[in-house]
N, C-alpha and C. Protein backbone atom coordinates (compact mmCIF):
# COMPACT_ATOMS: atom_id res chain seq x y z
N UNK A 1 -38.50 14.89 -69.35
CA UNK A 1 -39.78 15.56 -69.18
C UNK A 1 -39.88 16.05 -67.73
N UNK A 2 -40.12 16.95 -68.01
CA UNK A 2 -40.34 18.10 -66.26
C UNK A 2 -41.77 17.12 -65.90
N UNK A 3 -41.73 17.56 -64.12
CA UNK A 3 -42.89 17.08 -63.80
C UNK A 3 -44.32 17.72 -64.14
N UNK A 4 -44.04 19.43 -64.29
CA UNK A 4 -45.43 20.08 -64.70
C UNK A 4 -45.37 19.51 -66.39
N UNK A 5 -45.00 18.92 -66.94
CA UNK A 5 -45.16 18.77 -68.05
C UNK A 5 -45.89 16.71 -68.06
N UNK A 6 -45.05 16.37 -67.04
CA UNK A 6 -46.33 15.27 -66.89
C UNK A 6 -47.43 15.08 -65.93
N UNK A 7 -47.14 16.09 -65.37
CA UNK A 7 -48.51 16.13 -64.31
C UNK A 7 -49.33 16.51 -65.69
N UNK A 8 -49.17 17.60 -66.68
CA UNK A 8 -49.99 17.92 -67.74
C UNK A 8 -50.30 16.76 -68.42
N UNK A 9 -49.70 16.12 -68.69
CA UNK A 9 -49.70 14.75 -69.72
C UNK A 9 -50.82 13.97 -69.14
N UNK A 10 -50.83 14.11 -68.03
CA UNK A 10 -51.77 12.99 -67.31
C UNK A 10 -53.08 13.90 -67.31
N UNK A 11 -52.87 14.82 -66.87
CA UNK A 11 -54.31 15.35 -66.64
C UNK A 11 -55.32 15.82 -68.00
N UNK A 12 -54.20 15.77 -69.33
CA UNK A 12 -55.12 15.73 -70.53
C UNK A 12 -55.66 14.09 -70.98
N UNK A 13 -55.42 13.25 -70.14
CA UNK A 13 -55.99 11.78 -70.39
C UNK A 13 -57.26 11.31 -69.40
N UNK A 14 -57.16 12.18 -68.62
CA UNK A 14 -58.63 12.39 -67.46
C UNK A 14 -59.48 12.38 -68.22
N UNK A 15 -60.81 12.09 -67.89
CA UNK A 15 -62.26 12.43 -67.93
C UNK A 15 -62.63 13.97 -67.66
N UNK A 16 -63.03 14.77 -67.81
CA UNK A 16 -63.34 16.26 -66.99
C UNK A 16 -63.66 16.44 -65.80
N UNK A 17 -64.78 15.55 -65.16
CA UNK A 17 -64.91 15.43 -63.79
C UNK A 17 -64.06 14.73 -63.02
N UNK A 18 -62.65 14.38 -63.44
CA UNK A 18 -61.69 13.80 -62.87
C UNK A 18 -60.33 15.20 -62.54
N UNK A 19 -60.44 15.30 -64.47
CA UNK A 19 -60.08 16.93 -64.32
C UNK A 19 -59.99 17.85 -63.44
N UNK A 20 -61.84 18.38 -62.46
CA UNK A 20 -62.09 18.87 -61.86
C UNK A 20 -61.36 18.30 -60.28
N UNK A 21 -61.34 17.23 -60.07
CA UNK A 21 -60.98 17.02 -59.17
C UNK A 21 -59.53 17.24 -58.81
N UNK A 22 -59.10 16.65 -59.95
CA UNK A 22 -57.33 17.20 -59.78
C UNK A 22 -56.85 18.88 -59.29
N UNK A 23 -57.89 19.86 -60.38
CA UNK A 23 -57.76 21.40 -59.92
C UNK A 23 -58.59 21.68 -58.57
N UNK A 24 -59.41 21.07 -58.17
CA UNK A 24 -59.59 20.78 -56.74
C UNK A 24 -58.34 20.79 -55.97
N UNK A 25 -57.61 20.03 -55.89
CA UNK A 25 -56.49 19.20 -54.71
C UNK A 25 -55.86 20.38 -55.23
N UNK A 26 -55.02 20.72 -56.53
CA UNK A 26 -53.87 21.40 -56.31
C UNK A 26 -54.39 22.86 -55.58
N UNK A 27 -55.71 23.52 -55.89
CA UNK A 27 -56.00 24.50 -54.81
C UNK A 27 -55.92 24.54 -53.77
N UNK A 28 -56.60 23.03 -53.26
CA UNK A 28 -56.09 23.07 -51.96
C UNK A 28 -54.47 22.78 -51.39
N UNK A 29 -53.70 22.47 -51.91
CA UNK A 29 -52.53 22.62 -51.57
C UNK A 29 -51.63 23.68 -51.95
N UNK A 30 -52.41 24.36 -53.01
CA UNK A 30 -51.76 25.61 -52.62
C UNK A 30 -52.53 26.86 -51.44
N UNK A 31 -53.74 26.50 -51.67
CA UNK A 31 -54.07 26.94 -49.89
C UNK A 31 -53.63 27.04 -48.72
N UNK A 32 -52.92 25.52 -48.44
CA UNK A 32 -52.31 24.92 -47.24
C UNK A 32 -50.73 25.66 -47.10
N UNK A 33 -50.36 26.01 -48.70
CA UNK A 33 -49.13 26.41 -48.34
C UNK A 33 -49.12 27.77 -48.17
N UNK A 34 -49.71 28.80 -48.35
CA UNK A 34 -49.75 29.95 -47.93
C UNK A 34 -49.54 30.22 -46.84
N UNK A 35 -49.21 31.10 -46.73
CA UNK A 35 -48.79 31.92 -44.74
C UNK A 35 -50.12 32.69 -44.51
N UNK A 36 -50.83 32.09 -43.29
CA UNK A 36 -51.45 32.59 -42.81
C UNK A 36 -51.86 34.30 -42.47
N UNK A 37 -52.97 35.03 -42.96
CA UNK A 37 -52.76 36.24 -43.48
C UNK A 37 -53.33 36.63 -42.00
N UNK A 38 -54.27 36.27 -40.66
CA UNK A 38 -54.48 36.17 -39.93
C UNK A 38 -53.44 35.77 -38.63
N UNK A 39 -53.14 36.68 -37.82
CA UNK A 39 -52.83 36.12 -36.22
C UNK A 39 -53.54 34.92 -35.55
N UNK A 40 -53.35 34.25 -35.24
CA UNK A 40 -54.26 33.50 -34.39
C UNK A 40 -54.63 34.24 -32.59
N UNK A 41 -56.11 34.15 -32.76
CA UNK A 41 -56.17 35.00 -31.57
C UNK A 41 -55.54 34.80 -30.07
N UNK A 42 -55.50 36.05 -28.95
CA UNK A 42 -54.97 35.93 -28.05
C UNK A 42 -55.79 35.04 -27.17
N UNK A 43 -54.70 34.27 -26.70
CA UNK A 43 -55.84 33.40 -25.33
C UNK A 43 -56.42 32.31 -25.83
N UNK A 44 -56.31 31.70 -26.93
CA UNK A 44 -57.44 30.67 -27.60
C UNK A 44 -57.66 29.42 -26.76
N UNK A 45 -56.68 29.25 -26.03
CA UNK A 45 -56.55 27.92 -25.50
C UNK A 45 -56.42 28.27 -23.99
N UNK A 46 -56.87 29.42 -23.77
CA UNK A 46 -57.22 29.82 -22.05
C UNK A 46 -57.58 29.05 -20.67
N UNK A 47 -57.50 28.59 -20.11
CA UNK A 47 -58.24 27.34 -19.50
C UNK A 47 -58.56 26.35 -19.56
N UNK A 48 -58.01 26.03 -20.11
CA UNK A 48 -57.45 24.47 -20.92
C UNK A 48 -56.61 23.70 -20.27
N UNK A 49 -55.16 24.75 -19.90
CA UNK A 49 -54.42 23.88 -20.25
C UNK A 49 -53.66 24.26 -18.30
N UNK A 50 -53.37 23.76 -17.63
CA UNK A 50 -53.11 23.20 -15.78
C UNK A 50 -51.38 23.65 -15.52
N UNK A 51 -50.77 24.41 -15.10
CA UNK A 51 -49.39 24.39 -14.78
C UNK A 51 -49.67 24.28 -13.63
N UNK A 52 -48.88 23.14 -13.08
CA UNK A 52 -48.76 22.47 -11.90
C UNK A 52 -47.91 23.31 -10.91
N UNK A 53 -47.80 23.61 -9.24
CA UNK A 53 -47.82 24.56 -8.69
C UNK A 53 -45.51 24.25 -8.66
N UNK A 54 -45.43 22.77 -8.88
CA UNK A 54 -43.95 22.98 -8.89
C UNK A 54 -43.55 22.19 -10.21
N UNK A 55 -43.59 23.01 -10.89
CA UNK A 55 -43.49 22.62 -12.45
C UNK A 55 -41.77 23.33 -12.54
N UNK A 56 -41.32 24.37 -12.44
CA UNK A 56 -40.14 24.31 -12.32
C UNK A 56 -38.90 23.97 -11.27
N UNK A 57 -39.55 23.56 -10.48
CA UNK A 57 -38.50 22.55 -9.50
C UNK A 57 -38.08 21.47 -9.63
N UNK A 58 -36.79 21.31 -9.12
CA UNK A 58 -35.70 20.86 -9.62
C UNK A 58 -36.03 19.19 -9.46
């Protein structure tokens, strides 16, 4: 038995509002796996962050 075939198995023995929750999570993980359709903007972390005046010396 494939796993989409027991991930199915299981999720026809749920309750419905358990149901719901399961198609919850897998949205969100297929959310998470998508490639970002957005750049992340320039500069976000601007002044934040300190390079020390001999940061590349030896």
């Amino acid at each position: 038995m494939s796993v989409e075939e027991q991930v199915i198995a299981t999720l026809r023995m749920l309750p419905p509002e358990r149901q719901a929750e399961v198609l919850d999570f897998a949205e969100f993980l297929r959310q998470r796996s998508l490639p970002s359709k957005e750049p992340r903007p320039f500069g976000l972390c601007a002044g934040q962050i300190q390079v020390p005046d001999d940061f590349d010396a030896p």
